[in-house]
C-alpha atoms as a PDB file:
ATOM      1  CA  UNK A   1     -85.530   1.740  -6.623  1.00  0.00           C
ATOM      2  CA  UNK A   2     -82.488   4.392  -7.152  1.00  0.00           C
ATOM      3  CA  UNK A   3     -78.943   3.130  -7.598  1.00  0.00           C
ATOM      4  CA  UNK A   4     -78.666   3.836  -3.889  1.00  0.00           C
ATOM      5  CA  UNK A   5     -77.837   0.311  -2.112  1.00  0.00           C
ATOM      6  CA  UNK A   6     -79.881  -0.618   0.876  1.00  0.00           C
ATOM      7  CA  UNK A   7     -78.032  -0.429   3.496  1.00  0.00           C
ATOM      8  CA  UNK A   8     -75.726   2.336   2.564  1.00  0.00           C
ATOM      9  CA  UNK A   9     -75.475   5.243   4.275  1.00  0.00           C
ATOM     10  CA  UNK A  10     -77.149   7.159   1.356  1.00  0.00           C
ATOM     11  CA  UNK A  11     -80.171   4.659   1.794  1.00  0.00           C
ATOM     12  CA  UNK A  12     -80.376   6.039   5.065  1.00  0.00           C
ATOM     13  CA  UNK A  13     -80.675   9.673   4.585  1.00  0.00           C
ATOM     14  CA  UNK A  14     -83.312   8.586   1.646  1.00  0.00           C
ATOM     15  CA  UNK A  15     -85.586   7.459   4.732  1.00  0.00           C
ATOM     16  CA  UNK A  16     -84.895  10.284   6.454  1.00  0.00           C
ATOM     17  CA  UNK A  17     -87.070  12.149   3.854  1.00  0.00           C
ATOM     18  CA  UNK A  18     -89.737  11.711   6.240  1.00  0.00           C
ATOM     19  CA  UNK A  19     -90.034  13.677   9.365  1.00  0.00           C
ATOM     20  CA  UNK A  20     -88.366  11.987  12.020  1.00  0.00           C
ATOM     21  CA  UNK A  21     -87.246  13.968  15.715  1.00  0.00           C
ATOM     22  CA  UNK A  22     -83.750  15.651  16.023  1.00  0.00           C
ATOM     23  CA  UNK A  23     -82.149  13.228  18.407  1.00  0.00           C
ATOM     24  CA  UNK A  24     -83.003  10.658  16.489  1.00  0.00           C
ATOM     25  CA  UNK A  25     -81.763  11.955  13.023  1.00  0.00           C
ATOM     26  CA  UNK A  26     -78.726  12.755  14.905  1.00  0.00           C
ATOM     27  CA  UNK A  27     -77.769   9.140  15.955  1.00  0.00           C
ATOM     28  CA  UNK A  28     -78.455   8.491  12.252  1.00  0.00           C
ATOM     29  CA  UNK A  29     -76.008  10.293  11.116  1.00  0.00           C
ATOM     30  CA  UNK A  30     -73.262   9.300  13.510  1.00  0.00           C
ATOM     31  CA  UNK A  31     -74.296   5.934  12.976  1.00  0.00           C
ATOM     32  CA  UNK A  32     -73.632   6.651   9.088  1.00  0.00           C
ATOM     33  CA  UNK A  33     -70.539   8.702   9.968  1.00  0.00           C
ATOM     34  CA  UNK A  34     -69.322   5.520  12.347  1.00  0.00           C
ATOM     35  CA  UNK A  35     -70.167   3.097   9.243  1.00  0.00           C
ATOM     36  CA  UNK A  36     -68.481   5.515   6.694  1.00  0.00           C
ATOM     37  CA  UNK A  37     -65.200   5.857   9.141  1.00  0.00           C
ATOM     38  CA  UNK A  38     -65.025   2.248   9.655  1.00  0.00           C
ATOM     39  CA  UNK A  39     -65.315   1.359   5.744  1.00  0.00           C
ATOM     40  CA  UNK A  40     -63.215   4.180   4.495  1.00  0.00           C
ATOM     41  CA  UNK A  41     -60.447   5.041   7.217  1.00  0.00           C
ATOM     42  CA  UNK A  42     -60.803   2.119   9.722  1.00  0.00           C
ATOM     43  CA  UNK A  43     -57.846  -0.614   8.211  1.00  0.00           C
ATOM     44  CA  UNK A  44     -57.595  -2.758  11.581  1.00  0.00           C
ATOM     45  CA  UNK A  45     -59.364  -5.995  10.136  1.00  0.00           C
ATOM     46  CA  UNK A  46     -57.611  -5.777   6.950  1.00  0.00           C
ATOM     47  CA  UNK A  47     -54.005  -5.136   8.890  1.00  0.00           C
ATOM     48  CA  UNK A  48     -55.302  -8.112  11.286  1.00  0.00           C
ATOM     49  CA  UNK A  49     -55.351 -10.397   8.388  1.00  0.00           C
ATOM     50  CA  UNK A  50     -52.308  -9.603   6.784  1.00  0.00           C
ATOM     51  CA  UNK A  51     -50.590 -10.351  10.420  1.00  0.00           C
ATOM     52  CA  UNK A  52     -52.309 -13.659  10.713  1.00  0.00           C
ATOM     53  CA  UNK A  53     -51.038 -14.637   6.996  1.00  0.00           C
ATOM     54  CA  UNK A  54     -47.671 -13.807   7.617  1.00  0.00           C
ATOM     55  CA  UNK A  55     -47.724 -15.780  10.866  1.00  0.00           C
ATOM     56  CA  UNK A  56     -49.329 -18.853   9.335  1.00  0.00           C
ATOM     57  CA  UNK A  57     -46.450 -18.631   6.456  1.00  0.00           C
ATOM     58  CA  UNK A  58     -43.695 -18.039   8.728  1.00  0.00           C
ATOM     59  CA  UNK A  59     -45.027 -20.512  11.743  1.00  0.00           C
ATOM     60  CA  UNK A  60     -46.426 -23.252   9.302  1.00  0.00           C
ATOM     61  CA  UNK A  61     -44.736 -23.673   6.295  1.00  0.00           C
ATOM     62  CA  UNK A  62     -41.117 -21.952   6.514  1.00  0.00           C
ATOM     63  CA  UNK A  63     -40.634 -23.345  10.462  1.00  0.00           C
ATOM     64  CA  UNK A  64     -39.387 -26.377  10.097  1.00  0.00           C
ATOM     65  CA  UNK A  65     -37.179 -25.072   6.531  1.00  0.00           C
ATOM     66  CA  UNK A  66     -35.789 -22.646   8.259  1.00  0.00           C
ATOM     67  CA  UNK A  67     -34.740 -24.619  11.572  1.00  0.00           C
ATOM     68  CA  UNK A  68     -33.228 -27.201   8.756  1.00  0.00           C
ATOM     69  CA  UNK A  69     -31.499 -24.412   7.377  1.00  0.00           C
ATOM     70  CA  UNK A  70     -30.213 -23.135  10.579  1.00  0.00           C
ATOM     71  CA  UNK A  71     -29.329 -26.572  11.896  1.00  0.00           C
ATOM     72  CA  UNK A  72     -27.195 -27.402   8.423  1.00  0.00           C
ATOM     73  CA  UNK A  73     -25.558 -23.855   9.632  1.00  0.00           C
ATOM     74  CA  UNK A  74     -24.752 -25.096  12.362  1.00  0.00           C
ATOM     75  CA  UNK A  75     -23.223 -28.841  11.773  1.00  0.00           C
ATOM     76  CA  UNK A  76     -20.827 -26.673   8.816  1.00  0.00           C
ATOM     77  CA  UNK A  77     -20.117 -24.200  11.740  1.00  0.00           C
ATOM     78  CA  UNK A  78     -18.876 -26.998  14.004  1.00  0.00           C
ATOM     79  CA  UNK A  79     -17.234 -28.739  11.194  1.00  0.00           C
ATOM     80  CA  UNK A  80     -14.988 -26.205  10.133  1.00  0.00           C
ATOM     81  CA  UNK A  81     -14.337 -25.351  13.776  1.00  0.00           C
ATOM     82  CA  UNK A  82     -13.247 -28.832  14.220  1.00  0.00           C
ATOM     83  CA  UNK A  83     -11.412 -30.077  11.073  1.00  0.00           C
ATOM     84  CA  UNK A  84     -10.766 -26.792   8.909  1.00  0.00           C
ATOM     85  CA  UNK A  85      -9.966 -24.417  11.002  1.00  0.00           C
ATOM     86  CA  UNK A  86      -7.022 -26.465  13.110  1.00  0.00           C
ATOM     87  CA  UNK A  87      -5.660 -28.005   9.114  1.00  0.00           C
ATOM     88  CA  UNK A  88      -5.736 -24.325   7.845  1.00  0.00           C
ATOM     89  CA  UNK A  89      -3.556 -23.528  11.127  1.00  0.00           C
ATOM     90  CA  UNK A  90      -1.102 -26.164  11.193  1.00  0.00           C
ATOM     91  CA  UNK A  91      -0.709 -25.622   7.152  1.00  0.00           C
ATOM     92  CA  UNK A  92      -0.150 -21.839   7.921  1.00  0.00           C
ATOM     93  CA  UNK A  93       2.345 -22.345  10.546  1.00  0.00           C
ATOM     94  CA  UNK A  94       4.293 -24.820   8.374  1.00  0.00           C
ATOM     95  CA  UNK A  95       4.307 -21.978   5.616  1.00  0.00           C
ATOM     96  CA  UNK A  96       5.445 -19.119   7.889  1.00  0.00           C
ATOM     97  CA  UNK A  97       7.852 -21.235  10.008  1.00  0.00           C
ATOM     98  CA  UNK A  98       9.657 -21.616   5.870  1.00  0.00           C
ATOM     99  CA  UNK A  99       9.228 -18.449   5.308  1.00  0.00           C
ATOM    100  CA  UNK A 100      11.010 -17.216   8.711  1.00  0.00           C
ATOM    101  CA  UNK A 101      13.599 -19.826   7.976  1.00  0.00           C
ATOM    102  CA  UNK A 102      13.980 -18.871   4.394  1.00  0.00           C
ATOM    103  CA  UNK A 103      14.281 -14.719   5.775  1.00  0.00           C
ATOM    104  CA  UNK A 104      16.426 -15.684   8.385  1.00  0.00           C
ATOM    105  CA  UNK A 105      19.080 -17.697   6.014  1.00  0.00           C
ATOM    106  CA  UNK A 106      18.939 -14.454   3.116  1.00  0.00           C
ATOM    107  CA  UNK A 107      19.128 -12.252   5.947  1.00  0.00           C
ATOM    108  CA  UNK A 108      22.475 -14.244   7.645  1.00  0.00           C
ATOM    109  CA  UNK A 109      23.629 -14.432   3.703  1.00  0.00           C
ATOM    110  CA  UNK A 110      23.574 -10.261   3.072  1.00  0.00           C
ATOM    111  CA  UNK A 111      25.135  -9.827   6.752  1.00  0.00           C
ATOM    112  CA  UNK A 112      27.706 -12.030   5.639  1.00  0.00           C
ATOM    113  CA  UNK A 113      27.956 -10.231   2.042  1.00  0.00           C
ATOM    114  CA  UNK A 114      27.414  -6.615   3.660  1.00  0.00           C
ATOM    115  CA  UNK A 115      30.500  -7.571   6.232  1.00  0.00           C
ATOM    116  CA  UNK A 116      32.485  -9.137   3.720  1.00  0.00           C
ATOM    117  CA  UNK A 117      31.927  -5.482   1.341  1.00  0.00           C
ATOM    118  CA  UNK A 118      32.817  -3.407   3.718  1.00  0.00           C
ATOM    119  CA  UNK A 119      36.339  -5.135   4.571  1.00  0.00           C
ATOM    120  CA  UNK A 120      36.933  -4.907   0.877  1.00  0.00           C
ATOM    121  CA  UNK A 121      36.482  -1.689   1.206  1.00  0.00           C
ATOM    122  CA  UNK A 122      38.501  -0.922   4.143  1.00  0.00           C
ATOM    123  CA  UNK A 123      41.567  -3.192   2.546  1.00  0.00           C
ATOM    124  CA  UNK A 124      40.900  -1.039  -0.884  1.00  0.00           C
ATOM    125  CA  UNK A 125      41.237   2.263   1.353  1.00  0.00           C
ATOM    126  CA  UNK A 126      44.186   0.971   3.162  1.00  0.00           C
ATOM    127  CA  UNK A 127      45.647  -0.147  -0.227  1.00  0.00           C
ATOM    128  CA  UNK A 128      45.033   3.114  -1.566  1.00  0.00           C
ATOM    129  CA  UNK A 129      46.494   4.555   1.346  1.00  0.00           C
ATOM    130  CA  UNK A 130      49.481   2.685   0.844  1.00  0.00           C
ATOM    131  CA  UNK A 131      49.884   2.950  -2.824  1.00  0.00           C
ATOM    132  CA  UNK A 132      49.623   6.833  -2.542  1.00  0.00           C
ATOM    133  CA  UNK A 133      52.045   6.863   0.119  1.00  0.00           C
ATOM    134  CA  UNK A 134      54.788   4.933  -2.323  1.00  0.00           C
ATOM    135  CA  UNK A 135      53.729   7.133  -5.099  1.00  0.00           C
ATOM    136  CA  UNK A 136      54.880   9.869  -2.836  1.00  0.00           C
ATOM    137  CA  UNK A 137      58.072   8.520  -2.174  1.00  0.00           C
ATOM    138  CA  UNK A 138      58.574   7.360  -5.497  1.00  0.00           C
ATOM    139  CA  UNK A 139      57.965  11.138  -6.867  1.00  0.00           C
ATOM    140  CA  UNK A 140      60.433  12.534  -3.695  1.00  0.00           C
ATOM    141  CA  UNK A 141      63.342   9.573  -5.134  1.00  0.00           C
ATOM    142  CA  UNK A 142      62.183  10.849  -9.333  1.00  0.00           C
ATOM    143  CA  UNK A 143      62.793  14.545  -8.012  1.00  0.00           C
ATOM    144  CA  UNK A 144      65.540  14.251  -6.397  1.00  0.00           C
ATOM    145  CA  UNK A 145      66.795  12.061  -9.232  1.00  0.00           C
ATOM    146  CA  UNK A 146      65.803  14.704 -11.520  1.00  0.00           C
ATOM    147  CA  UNK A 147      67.672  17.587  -9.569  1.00  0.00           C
ATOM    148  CA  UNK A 148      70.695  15.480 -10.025  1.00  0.00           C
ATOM    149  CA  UNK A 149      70.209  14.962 -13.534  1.00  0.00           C
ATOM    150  CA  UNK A 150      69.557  18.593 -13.900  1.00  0.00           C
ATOM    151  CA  UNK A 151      72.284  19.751 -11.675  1.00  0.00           C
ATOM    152  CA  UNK A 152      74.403  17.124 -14.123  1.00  0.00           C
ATOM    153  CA  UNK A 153      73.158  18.661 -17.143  1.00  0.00           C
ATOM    154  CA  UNK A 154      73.695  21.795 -15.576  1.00  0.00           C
ATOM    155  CA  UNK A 155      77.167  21.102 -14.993  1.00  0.00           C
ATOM    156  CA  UNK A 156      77.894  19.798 -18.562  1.00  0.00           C
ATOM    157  CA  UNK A 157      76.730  22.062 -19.821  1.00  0.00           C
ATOM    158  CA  UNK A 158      78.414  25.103 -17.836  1.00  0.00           C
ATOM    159  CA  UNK A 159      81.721  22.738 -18.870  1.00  0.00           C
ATOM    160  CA  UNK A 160      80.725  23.198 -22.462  1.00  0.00           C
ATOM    161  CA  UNK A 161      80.285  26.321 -22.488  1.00  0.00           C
ATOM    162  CA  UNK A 162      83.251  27.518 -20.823  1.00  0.00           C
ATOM    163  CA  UNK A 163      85.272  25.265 -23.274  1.00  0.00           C
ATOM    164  CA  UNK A 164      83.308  26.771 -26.455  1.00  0.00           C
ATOM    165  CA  UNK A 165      83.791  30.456 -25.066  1.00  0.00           C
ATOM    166  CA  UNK A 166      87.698  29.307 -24.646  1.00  0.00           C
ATOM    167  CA  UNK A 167      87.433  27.769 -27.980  1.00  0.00           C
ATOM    168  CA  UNK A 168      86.152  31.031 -29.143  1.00  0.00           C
ATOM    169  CA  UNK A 169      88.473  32.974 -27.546  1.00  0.00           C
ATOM    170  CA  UNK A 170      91.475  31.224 -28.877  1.00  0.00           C
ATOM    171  CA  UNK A 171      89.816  31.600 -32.292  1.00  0.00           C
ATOM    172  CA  UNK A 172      90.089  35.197 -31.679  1.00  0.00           C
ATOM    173  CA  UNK A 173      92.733  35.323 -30.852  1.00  0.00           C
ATOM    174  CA  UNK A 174      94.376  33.250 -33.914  1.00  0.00           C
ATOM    175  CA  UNK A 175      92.083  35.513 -36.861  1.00  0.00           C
ATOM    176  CA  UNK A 176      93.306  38.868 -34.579  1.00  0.00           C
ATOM    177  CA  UNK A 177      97.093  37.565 -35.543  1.00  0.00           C
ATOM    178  CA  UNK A 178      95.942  36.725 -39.187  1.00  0.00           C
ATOM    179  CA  UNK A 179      94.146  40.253 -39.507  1.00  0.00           C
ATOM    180  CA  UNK A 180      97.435  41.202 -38.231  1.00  0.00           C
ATOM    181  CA  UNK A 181      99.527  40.125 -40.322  1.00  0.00           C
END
């Protein structure tokens, strides 16, 4: 025998060696073509398997784990709903209530420091006010104390120097009678 397999579709054309009708040789060959197809390109029964497999894992073995799992979920779901969640609220509204309170007090304590700036300033600005006004009337009283120093010194000195020029004049007077002489 060849290394042909009985039963394969080269098996059958090795038959068909002897004459045999048309018709006949023609259902052969789809028949061969069908097998060929069904081996080669046809992957149904193998797919079909694979789908069974994966239901039989899933169904079978991981059912019950995973409704475990999902039930576990569940009871921490519920449990932090009922005792976590409410502690973490209550300890979060103590924490911002003291942190309000805390803003509130700084914010009442700069109000009170911004107010109590600003009427230092406005007593600084009305003390500058005032101190420039008395420097003004202090430098009106130095001037006019000044012009009557000046008019003073003015006036001394005008007296001086009509005594010197009649000191100077009687000097001339007394050499013009020694040149005389």
């Amino acid at each position: 025998m060849s290394s042909r397999a009985v039963g394969s579709p080269l098996h059958s054309l090795r038959k068909r060696d002897t004459p045999v009708p048309a018709a006949v040789s023609a259902q052969l060959i789809i028949k061969d073509i069908g097998e060929i197809y069904s081996r080669l390109l046809d992957h149904r029964p193998i797919i079909q398997g694979e789908v069974r497999y994966f239901i039989k894992e899933f169904e079978e073995k991981r059912g019950l784990r995973e409704l475990r799992v999902l039930e576990k979920l569940k009871s921490m779901v519920s449990e932090t709903n009922n005792q976590t969640l409410p502690s973490c609220q209550e300890a979060m509204h103590n924490s911002l209530n003291q942190a309000l309170q805390t803003l509130e007090t700084a914010n009442h304590k700069f109000c009170r420091l911004q107010q109590r700036e600003q009427e230092e300033t406005e007593l600084s600005g009305n003390q500058l006010k005032t101190d420039e006004i008395k420097n003004k009337a202090q430098r009106e009283l130095l001037m006019k104390e000044l012009e009557c120093c000046q008019a003073e010194v003015d006036n001394k000195q005008r007296k001086a120097m009509e005594h010197l020029k009649e000191q100077y004049t009687e000097m001339e007077k007394d050499l013009s009678k020694c040149v005389s002489f």
